[in-house]
Protein backbone atom coordinates (compact mmCIF):
# COMPACT_ATOMS: atom_id res chain seq x y z
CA UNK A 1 -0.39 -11.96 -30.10
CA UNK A 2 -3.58 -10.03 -28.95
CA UNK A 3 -3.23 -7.66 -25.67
CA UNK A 4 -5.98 -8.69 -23.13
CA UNK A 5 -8.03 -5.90 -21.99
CA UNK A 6 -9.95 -7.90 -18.96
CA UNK A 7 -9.45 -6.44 -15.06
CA UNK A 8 -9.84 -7.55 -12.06
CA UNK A 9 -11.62 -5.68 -8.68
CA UNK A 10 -8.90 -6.34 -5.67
CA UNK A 11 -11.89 -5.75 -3.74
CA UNK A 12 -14.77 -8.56 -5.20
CA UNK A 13 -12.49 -10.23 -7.33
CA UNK A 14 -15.09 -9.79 -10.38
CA UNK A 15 -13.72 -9.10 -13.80
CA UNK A 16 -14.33 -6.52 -16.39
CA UNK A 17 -13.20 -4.00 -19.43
CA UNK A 18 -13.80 -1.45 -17.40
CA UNK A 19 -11.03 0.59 -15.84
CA UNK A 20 -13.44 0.71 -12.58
CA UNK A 21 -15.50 -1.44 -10.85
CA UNK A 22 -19.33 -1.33 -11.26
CA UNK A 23 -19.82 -3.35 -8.24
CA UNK A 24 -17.95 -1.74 -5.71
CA UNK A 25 -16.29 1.10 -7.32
CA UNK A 26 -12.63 -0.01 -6.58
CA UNK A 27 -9.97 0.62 -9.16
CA UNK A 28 -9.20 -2.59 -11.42
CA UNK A 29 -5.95 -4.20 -11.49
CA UNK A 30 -4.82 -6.58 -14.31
CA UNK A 31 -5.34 -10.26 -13.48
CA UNK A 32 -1.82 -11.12 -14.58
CA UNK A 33 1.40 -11.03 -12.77
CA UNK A 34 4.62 -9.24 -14.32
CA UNK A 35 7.01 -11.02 -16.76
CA UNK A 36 9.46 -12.72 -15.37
CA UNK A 37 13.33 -11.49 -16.15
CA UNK A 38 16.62 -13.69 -14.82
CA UNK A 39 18.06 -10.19 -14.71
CA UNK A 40 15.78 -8.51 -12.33
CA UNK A 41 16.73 -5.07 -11.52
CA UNK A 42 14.63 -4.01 -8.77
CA UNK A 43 14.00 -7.59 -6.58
CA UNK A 44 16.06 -6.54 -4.50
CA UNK A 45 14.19 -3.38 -3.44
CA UNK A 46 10.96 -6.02 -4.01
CA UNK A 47 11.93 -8.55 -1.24
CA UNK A 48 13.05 -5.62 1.21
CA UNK A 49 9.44 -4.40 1.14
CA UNK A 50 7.48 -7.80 1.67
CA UNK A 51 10.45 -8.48 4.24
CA UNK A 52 9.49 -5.13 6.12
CA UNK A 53 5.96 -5.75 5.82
CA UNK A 54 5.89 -9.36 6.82
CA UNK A 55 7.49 -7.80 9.89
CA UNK A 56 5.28 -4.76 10.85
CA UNK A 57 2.69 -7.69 10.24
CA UNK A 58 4.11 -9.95 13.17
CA UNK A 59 4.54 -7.00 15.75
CA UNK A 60 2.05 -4.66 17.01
CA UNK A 61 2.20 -1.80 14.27
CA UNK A 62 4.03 0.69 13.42
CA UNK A 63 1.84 3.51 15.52
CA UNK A 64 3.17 1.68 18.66
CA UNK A 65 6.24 3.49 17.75
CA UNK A 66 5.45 6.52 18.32
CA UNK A 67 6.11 8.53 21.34
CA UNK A 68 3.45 9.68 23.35
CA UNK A 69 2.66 13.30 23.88
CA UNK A 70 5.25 14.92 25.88
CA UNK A 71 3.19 17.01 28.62
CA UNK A 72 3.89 20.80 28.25
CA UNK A 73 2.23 22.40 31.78
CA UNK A 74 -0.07 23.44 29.96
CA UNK A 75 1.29 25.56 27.12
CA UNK A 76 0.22 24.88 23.73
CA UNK A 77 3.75 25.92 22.56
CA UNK A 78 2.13 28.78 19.95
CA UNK A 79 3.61 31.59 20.20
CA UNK A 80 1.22 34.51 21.35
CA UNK A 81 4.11 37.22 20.27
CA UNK A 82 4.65 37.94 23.97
């Protein structure tokens, strides 16, 4: 069984040997998805990411959770060695 060298551009979806794109300079990825084992040792971990990104797709993003700056009066909060 030969190993297939082709690649695919995740950005314009054109194929090539190469292991970057001519067209648009994007790294290639192969075209083919992993093999498939009944004993799958890291799905678990798998469908915890596309669950947590299928949610931070539905809300807002995850920058709305971040606080605002506090106000300080002023004070950058260096020191100044005084």
């Amino acid at each position: 069984m030969m190993k297939s060298n082709i690649l695919v551009c995740p950005g314009c979806h054109s194929y090539s040997l190469a292991g970057r794109c001519e067209a648009c300079g994007l790294d290639a990825i192969t075209p083919h998805p992993p093999k498939f084992s009944p004993e799958d040792r890291y799905g678990k971990y798998r469908r915890q990411l596309k669950a947590m990104s299928a949610a931070s797709n539905d809300s807002d993003g995850w920058e709305n959770d971040i606080p605002a700056n506090i106000e300080t009066d002023g004070k950058s909060g260096a020191s100044d060695g005084n």
